[in-house]
PDB file of N, CA and C in Angstrom:
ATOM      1  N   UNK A   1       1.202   5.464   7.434  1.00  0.00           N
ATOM      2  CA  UNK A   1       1.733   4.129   7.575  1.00  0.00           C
ATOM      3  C   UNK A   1       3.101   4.011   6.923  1.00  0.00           C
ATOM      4  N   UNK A   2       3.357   5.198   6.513  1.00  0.00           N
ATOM      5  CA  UNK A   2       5.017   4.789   5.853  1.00  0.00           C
ATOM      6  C   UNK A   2       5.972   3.768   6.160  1.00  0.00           C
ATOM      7  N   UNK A   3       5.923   3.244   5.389  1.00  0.00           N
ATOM      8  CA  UNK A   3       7.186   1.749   5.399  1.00  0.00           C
ATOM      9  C   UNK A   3       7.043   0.773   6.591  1.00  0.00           C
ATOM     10  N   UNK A   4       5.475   0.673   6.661  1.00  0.00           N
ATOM     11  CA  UNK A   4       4.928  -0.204   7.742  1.00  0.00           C
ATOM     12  C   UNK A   4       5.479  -1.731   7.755  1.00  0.00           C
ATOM     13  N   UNK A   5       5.550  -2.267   8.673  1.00  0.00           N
ATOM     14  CA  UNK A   5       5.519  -3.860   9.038  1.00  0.00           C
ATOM     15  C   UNK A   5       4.808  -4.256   8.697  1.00  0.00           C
ATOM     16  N   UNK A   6       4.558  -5.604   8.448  1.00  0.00           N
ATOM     17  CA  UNK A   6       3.890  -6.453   8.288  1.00  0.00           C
ATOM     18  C   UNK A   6       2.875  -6.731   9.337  1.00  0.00           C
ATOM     19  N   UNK A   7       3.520  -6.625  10.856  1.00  0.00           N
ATOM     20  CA  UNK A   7       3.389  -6.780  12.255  1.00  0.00           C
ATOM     21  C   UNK A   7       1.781  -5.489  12.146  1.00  0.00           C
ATOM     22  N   UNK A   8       2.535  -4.178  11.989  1.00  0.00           N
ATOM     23  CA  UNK A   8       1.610  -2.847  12.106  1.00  0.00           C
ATOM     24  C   UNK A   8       0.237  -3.202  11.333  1.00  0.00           C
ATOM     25  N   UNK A   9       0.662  -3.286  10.279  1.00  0.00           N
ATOM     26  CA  UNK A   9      -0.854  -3.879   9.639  1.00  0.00           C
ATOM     27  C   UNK A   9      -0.909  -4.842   9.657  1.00  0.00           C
ATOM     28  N   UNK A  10      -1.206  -5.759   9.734  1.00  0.00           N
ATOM     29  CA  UNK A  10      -2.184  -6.787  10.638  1.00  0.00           C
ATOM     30  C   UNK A  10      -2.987  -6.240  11.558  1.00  0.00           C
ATOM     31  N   UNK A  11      -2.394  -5.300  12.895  1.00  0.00           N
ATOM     32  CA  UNK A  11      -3.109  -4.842  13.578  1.00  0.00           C
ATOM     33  C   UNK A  11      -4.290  -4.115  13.295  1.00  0.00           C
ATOM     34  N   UNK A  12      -3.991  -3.285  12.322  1.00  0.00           N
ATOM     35  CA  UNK A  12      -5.348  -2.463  11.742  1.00  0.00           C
ATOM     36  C   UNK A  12      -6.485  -3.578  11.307  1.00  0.00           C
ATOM     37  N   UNK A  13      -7.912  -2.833  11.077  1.00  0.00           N
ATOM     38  CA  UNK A  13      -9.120  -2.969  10.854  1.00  0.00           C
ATOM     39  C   UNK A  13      -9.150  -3.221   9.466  1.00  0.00           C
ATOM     40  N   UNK A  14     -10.588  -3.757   9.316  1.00  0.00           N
ATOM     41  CA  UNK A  14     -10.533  -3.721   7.387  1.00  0.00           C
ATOM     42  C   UNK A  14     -11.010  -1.803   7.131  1.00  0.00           C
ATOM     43  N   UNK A  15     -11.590  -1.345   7.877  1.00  0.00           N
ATOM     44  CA  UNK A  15     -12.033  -0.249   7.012  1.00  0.00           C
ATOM     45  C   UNK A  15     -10.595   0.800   7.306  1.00  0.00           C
ATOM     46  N   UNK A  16      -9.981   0.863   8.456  1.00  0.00           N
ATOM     47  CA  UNK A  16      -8.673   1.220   8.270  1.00  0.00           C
ATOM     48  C   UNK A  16      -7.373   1.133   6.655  1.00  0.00           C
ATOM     49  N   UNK A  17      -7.892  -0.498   6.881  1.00  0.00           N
ATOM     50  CA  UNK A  17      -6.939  -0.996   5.517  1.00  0.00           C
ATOM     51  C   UNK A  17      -7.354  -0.522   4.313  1.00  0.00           C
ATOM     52  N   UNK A  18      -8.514  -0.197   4.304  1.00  0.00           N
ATOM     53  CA  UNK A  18      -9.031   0.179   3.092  1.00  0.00           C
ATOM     54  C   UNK A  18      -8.412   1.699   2.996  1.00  0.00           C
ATOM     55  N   UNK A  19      -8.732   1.954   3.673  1.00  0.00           N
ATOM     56  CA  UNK A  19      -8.668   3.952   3.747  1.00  0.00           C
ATOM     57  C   UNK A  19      -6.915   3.980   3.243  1.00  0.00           C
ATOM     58  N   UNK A  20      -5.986   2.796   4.237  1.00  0.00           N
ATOM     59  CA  UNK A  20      -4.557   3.003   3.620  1.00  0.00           C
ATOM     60  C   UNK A  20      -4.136   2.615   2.183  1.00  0.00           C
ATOM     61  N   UNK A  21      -4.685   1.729   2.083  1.00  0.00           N
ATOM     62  CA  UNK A  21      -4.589   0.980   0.416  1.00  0.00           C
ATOM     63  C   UNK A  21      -5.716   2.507  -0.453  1.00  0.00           C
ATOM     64  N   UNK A  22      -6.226   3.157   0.083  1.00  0.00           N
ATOM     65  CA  UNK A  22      -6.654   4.129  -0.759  1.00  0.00           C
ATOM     66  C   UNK A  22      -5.601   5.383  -1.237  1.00  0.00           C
ATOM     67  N   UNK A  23      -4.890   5.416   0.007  1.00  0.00           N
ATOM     68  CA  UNK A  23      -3.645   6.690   0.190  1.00  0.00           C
ATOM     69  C   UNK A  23      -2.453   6.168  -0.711  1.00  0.00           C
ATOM     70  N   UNK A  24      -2.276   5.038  -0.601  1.00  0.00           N
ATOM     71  CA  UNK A  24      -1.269   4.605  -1.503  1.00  0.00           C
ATOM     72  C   UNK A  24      -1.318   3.677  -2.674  1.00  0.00           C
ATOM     73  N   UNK A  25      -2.451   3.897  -3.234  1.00  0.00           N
ATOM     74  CA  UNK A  25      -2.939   4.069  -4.421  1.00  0.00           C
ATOM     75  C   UNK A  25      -2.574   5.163  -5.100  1.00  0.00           C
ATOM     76  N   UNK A  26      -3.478   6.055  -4.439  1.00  0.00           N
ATOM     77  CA  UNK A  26      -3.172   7.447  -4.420  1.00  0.00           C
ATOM     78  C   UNK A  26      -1.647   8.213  -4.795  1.00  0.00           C
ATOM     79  N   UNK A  27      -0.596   7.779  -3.907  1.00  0.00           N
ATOM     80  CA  UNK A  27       0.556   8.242  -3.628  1.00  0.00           C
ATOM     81  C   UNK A  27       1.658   7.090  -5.145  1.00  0.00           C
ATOM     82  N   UNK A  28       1.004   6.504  -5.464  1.00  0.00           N
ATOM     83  CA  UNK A  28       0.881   5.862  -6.340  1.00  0.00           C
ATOM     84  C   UNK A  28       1.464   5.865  -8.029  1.00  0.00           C
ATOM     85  N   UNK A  29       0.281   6.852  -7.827  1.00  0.00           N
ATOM     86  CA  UNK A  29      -0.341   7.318  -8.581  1.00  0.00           C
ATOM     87  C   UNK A  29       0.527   8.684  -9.153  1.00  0.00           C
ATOM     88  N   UNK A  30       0.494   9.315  -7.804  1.00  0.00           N
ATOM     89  CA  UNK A  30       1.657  10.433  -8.098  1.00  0.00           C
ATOM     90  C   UNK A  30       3.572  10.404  -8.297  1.00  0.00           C
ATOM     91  N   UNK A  31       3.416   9.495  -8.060  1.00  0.00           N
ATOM     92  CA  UNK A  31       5.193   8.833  -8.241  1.00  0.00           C
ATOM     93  C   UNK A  31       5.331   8.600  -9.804  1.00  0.00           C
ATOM     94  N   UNK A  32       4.097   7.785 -10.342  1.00  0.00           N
ATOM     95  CA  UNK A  32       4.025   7.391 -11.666  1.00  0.00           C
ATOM     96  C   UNK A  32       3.960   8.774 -12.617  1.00  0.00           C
ATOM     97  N   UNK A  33       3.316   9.571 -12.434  1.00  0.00           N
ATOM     98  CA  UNK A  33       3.173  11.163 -12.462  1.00  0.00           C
ATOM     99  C   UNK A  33       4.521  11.893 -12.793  1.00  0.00           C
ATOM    100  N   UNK A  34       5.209  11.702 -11.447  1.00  0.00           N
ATOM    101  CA  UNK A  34       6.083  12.019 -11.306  1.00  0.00           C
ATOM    102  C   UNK A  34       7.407  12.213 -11.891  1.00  0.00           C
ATOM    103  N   UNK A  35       7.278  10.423 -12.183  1.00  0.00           N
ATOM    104  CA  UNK A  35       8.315   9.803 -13.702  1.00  0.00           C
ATOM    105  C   UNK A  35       8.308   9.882 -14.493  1.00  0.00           C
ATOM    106  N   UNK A  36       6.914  10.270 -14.940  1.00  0.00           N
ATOM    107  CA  UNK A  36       6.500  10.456 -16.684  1.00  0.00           C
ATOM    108  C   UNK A  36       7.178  11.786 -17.306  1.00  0.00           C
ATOM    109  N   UNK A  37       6.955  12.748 -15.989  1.00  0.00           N
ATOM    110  CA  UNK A  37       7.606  14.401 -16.415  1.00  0.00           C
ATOM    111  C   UNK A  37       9.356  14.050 -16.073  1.00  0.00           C
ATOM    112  N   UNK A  38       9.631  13.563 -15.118  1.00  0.00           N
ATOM    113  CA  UNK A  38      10.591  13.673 -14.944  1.00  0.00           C
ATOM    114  C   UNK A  38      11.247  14.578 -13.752  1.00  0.00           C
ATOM    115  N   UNK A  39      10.416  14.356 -12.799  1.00  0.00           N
ATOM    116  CA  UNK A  39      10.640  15.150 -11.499  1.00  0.00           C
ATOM    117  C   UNK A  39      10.730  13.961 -10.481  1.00  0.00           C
ATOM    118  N   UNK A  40      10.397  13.087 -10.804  1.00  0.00           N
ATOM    119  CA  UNK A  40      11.002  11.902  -9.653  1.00  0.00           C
ATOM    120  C   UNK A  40      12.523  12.298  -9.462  1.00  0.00           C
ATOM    121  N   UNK A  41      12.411  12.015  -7.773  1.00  0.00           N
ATOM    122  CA  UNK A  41      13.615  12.349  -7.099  1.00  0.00           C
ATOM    123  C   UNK A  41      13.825  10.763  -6.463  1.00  0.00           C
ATOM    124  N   UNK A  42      13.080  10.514  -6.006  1.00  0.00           N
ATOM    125  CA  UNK A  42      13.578   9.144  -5.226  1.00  0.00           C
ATOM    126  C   UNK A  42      13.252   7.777  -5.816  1.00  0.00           C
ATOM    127  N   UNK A  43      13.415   7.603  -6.659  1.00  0.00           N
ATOM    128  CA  UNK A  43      12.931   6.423  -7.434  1.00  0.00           C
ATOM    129  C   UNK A  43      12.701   5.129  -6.589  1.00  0.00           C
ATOM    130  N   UNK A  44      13.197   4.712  -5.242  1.00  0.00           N
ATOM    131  CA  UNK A  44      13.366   3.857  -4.460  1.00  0.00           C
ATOM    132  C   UNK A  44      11.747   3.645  -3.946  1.00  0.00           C
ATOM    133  N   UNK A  45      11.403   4.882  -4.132  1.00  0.00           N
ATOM    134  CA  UNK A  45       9.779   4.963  -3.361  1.00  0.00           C
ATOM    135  C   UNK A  45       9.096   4.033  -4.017  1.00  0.00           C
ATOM    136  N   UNK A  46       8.838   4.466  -4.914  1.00  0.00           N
ATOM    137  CA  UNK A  46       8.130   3.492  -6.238  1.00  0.00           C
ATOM    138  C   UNK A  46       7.982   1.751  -5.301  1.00  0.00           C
ATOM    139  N   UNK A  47       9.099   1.143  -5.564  1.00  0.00           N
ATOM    140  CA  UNK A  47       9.274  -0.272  -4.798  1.00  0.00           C
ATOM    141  C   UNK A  47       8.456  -0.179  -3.435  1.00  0.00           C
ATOM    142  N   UNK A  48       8.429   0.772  -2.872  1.00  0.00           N
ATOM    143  CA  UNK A  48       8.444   0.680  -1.454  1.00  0.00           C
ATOM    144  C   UNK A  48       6.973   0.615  -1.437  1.00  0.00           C
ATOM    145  N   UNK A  49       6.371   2.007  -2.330  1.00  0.00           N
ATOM    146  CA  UNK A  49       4.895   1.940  -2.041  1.00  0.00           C
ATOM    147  C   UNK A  49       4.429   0.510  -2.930  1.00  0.00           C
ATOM    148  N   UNK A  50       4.766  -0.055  -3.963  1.00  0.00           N
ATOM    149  CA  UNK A  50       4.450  -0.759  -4.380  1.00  0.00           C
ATOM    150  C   UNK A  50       4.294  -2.210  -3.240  1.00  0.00           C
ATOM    151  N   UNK A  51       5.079  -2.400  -2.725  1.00  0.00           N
ATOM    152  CA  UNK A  51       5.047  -3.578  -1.709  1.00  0.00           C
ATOM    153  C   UNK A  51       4.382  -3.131  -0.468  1.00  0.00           C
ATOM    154  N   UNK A  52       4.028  -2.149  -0.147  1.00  0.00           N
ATOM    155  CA  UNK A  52       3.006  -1.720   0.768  1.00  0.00           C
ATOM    156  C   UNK A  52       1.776  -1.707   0.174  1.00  0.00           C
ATOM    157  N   UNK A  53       1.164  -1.591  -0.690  1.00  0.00           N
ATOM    158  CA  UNK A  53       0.172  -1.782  -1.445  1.00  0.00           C
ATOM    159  C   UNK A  53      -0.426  -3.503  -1.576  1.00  0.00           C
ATOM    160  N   UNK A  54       0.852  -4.196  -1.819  1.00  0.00           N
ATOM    161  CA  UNK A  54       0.671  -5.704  -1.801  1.00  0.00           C
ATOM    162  C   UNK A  54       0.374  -6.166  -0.250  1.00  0.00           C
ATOM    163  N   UNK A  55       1.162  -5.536   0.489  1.00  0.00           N
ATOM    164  CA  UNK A  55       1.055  -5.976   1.759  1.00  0.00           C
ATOM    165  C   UNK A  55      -0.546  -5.870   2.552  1.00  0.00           C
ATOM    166  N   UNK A  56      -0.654  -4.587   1.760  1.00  0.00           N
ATOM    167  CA  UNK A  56      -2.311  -3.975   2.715  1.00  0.00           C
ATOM    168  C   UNK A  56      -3.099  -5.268   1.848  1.00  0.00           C
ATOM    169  N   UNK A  57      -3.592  -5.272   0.800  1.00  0.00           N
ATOM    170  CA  UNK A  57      -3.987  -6.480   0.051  1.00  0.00           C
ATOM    171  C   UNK A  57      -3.870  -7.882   0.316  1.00  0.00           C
ATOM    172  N   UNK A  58      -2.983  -8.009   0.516  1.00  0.00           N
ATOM    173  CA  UNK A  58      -2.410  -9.510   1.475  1.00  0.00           C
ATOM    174  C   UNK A  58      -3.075  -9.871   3.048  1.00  0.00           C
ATOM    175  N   UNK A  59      -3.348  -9.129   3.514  1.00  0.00           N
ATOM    176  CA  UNK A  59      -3.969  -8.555   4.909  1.00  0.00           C
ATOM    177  C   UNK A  59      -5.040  -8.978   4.855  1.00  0.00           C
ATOM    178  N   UNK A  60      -5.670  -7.828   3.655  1.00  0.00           N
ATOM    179  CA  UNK A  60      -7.923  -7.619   3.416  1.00  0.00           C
ATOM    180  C   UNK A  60      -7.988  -8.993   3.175  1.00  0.00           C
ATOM    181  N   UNK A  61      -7.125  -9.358   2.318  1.00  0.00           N
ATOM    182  CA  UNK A  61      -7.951 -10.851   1.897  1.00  0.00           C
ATOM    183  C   UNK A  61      -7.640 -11.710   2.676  1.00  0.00           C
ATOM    184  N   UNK A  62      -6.748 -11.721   3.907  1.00  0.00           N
ATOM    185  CA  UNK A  62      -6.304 -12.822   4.863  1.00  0.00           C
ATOM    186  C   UNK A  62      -7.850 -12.431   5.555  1.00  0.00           C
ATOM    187  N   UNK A  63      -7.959 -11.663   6.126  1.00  0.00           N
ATOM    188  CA  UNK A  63      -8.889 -10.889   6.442  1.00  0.00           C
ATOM    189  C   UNK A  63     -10.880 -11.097   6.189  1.00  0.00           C
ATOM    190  N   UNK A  64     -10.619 -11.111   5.275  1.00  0.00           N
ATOM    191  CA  UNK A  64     -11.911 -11.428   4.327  1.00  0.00           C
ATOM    192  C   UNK A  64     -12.777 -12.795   4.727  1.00  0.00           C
ATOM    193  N   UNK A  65     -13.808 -13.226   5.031  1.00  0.00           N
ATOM    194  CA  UNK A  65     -14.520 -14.489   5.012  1.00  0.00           C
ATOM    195  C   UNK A  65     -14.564 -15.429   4.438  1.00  0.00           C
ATOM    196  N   UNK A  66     -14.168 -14.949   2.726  1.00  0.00           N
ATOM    197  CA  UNK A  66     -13.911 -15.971   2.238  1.00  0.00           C
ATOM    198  C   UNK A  66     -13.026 -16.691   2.397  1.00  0.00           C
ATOM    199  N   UNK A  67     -11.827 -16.124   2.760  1.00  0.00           N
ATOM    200  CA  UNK A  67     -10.366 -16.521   2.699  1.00  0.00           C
ATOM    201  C   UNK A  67     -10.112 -17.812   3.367  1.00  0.00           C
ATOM    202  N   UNK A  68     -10.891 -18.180   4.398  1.00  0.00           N
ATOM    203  CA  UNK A  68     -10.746 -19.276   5.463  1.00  0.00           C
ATOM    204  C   UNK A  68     -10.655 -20.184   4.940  1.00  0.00           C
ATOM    205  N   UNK A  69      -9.142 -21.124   4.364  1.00  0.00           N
ATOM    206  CA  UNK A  69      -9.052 -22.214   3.779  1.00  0.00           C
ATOM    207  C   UNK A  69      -8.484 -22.938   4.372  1.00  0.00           C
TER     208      UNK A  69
END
């Protein structure tokens, strides 16, 4: 899903969304990793996965049953 739309996900499923919000968690995870040693190369990523992360989240819970307000 790299540097997905807003548009793209929406389209996906919840168990889809889940599986992506798992990868970039994940990918996450390793950026933070990354910075701590000092081998981050693209620091820009960081932001990027970070707001893709919000976005998939923003989605599940639009998504979700409860949400219907």
């Amino acid at each position: 899903m790299a540097d997905a739309d807003i548009k793209s996900v929406r389209e996906m499923d919840s168990a889809r969304l889940k599986e992506e919000l798992g990868k970039l968690k994940k990918e996450q995870f390793n950026l933070r990793f990354q910075q701590a040693t000092g081998q981050l190369e693209k620091v820009s990523r960081m932001r990027e996965v970070r707001r893709a992360i919000a976005r998939v989240q923003t989605v599940l819970r639009e998504k979700s049953p409860k949400a219907k307000v």
